[in-house]
C-alpha atoms as a PDB file:
ATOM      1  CA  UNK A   1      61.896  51.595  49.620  1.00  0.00           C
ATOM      2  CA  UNK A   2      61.773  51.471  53.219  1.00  0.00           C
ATOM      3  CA  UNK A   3      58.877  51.604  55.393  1.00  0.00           C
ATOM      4  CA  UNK A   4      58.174  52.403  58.868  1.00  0.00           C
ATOM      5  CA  UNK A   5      55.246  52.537  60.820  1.00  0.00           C
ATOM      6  CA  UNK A   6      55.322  55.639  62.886  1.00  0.00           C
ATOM      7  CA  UNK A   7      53.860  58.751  61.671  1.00  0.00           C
ATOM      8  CA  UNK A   8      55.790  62.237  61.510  1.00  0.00           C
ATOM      9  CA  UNK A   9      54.459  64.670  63.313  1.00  0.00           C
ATOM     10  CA  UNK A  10      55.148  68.459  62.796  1.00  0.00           C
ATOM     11  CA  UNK A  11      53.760  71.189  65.425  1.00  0.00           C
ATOM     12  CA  UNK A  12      55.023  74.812  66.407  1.00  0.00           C
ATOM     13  CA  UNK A  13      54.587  76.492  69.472  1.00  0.00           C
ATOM     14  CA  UNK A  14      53.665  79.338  67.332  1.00  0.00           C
ATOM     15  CA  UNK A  15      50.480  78.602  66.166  1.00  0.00           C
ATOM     16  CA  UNK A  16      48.250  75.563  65.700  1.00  0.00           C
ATOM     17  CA  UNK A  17      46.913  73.671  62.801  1.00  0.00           C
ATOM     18  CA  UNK A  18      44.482  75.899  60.674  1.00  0.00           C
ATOM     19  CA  UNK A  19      45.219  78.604  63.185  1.00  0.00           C
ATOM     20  CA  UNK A  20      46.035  82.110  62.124  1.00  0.00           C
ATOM     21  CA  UNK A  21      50.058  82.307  62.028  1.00  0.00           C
ATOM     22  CA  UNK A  22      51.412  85.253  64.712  1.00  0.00           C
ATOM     23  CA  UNK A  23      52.045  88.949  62.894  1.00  0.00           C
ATOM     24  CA  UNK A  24      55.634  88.355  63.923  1.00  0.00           C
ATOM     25  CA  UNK A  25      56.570  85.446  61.040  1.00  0.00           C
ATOM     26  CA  UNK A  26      55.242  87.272  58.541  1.00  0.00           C
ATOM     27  CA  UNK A  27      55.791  90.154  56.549  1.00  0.00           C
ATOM     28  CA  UNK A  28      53.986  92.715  59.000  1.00  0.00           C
ATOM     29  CA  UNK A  29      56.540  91.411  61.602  1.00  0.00           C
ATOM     30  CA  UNK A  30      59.779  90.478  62.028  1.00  0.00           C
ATOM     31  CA  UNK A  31      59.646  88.394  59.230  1.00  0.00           C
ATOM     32  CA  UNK A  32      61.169  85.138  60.485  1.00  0.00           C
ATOM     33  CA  UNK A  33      60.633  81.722  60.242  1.00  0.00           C
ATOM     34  CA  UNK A  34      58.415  80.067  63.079  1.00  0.00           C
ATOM     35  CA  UNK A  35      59.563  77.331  65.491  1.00  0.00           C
ATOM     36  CA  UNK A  36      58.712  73.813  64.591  1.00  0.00           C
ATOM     37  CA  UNK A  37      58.637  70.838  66.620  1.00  0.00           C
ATOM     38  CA  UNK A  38      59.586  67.288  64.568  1.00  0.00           C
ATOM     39  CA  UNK A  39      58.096  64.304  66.634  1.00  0.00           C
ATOM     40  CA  UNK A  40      59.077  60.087  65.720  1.00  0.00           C
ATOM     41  CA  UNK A  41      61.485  60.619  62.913  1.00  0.00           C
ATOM     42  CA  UNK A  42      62.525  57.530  61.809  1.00  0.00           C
ATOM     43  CA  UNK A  43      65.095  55.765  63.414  1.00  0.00           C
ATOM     44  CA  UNK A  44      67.126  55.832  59.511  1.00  0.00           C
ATOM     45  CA  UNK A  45      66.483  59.324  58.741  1.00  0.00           C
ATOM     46  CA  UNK A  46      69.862  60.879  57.208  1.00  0.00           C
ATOM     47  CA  UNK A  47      68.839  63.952  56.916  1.00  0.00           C
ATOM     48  CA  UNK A  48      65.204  66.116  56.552  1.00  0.00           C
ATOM     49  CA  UNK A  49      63.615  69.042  54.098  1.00  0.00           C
ATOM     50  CA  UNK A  50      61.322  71.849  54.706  1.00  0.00           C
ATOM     51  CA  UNK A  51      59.053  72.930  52.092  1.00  0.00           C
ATOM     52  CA  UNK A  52      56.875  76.096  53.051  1.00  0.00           C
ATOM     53  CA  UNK A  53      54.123  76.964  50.333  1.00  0.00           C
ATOM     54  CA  UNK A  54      51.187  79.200  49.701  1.00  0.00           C
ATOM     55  CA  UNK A  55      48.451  77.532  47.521  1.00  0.00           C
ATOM     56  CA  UNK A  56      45.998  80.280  47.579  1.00  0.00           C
ATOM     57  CA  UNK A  57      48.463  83.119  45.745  1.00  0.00           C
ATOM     58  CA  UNK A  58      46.853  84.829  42.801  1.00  0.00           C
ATOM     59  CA  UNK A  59      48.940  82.943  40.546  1.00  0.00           C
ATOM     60  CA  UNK A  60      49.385  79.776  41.463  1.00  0.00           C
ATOM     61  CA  UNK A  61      51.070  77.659  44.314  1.00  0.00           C
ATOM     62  CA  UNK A  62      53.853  80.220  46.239  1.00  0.00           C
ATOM     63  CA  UNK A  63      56.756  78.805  47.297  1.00  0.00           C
ATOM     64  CA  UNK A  64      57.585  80.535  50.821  1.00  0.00           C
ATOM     65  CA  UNK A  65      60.996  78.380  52.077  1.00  0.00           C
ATOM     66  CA  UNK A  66      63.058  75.520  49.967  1.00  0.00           C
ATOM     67  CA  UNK A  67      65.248  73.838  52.509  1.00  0.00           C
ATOM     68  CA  UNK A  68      67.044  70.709  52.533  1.00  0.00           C
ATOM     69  CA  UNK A  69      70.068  68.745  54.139  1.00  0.00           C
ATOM     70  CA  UNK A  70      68.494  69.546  57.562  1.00  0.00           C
ATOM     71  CA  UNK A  71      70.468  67.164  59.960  1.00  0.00           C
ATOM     72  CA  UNK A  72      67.514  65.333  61.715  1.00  0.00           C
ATOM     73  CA  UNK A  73      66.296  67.436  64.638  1.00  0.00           C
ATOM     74  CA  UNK A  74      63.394  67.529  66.424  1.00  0.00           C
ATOM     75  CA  UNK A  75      63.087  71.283  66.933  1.00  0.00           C
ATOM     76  CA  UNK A  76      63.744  74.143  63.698  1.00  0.00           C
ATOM     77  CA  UNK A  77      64.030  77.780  65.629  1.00  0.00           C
ATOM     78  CA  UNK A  78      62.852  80.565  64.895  1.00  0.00           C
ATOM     79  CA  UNK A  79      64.828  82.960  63.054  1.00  0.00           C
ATOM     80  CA  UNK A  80      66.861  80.316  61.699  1.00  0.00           C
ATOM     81  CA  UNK A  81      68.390  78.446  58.641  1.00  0.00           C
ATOM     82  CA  UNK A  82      68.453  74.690  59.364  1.00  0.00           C
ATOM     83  CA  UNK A  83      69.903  73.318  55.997  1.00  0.00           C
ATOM     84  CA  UNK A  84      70.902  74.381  52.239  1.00  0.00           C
ATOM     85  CA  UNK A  85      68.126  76.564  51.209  1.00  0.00           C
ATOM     86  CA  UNK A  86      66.836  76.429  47.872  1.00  0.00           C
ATOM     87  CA  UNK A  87      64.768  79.157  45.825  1.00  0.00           C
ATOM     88  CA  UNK A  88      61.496  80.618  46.877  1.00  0.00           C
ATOM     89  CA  UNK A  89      58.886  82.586  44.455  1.00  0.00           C
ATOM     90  CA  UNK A  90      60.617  85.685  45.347  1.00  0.00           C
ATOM     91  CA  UNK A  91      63.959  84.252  43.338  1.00  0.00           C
ATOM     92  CA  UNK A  92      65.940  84.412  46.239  1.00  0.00           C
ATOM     93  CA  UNK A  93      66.785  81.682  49.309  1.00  0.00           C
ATOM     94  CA  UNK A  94      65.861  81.285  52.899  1.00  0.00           C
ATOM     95  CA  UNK A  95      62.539  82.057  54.423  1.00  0.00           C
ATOM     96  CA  UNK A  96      59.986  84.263  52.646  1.00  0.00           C
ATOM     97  CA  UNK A  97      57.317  85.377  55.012  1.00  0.00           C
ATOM     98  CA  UNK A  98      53.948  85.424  54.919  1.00  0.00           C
ATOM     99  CA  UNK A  99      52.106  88.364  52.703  1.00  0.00           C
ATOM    100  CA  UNK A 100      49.058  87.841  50.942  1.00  0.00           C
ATOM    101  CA  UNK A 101      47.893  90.856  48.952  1.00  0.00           C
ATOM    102  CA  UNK A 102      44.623  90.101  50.343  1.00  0.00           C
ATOM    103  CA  UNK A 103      42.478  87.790  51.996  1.00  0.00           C
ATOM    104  CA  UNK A 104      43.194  85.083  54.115  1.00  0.00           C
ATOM    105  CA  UNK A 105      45.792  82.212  52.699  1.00  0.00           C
ATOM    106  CA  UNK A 106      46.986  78.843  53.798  1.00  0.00           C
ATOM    107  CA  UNK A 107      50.722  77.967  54.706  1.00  0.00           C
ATOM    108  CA  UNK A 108      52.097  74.654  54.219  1.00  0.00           C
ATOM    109  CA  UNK A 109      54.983  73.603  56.069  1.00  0.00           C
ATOM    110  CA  UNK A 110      56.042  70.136  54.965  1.00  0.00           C
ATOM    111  CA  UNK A 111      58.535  68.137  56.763  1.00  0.00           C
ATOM    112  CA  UNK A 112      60.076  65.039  55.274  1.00  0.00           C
ATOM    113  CA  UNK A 113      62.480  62.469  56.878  1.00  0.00           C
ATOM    114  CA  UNK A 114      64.696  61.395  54.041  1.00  0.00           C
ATOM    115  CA  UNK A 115      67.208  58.540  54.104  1.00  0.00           C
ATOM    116  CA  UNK A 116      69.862  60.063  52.414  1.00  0.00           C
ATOM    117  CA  UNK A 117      71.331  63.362  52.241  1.00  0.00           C
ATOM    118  CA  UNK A 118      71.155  65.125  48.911  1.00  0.00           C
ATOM    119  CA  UNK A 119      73.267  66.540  46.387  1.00  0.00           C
ATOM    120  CA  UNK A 120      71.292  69.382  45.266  1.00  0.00           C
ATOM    121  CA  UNK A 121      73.151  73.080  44.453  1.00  0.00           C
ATOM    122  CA  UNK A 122      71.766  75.536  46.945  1.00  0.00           C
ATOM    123  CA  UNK A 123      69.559  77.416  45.104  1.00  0.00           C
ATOM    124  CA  UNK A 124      67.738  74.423  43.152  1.00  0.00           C
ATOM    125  CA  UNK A 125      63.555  75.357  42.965  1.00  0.00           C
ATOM    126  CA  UNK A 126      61.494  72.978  44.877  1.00  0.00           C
ATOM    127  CA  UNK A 127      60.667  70.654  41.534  1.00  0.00           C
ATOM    128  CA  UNK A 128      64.581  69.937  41.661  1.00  0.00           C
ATOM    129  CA  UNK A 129      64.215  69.053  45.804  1.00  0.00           C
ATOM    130  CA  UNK A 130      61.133  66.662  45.036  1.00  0.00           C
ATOM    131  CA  UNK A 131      62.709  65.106  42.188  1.00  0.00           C
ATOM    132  CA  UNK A 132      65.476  64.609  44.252  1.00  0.00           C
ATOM    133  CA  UNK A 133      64.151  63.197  47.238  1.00  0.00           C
ATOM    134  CA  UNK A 134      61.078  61.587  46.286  1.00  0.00           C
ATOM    135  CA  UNK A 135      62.713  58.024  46.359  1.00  0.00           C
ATOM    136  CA  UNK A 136      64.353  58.755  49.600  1.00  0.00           C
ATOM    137  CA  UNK A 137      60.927  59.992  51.642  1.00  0.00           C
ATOM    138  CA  UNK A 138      60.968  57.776  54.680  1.00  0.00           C
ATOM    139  CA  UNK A 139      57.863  59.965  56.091  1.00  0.00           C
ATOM    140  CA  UNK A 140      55.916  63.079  56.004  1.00  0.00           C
ATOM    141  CA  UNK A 141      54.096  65.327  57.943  1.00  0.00           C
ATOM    142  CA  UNK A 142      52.260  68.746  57.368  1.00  0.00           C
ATOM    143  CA  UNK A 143      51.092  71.468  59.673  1.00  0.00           C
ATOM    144  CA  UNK A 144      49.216  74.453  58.035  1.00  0.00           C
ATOM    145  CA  UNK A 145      48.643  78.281  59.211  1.00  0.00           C
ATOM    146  CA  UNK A 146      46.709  80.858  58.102  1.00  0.00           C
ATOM    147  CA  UNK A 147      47.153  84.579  57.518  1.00  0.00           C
ATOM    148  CA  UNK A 148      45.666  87.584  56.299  1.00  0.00           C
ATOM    149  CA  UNK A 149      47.123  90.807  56.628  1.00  0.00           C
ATOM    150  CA  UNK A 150      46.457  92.921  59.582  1.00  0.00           C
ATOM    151  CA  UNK A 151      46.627  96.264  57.944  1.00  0.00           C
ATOM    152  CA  UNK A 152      45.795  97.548  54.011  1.00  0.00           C
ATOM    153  CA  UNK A 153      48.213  99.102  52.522  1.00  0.00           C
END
């Protein structure tokens, strides 16, 4: 296993950490994913995954965006679809946005440098993407949002 001794960062320009996400990612938006910014990957990184989840959902841990085989980047846009996506809650890939039936939740977006690509089908859950990668994590880093929904429906 490889070490290193910088530490992954993760910001967006979107929000900041424990800040409430912008209507516009989520589900009362345009329902996109938000920019992230990816600070001291390691100098071995092969390639990165994205894992986007909602820990608060009534029935356990929601998984919002499954992505993997990201080459390694320092910036993820908005609206955009950086790797092979796996499946989220919903049952389907890509981005799932934001939309908690009620209250306020937390978002997750974990970033991992990884020293290996992966041979994972698109469309593998996110147990299959941590199995895979677990002993190819060169670093991690985590930036959470929160969001409760502007209007009742």
């Amino acid at each position: 296993m490889a070490t290193t001794t910088l530490q992954l960062e993760v910001s967006s320009p979107a929000f900041t950490y424990e800040q409430n996400i912008p209507p516009k990612y989520t589900c009362e938006g345009d329902a996109v994913n938000p920019p992230l910014q990816i600070h001291n990957i390691p100098d071995n990184t092969q390639s990165m995954a994205l894992i986007v989840e909602d820990p608060d959902a009534p029935k356990g841990t929601y998984d919002h965006w499954v992505v993997w085989n990201i080459p390694p980047t320092n910036h993820i846009r908005e609206d955009s679809n950086p790797g092979i996506s796996g499946n989220n809650s919903a049952g389907k890939t890509g981005y799932h946005p934001p939309c908690p039936p009620s209250g306020s939740h937390r978002y997750y977006f974990h970033i991992y440098a990884l020293d290996a690509k992966l041979d994972l089908e698109p469309g593998a859950t996110k147990d299959m993407l941590q199995a895979a990668m677990k002993p190819h994590i060169l670093a991690k880093a985590t930036i959470m949002g929160r969001y409760e929904k502007q209007t009742k429906h």
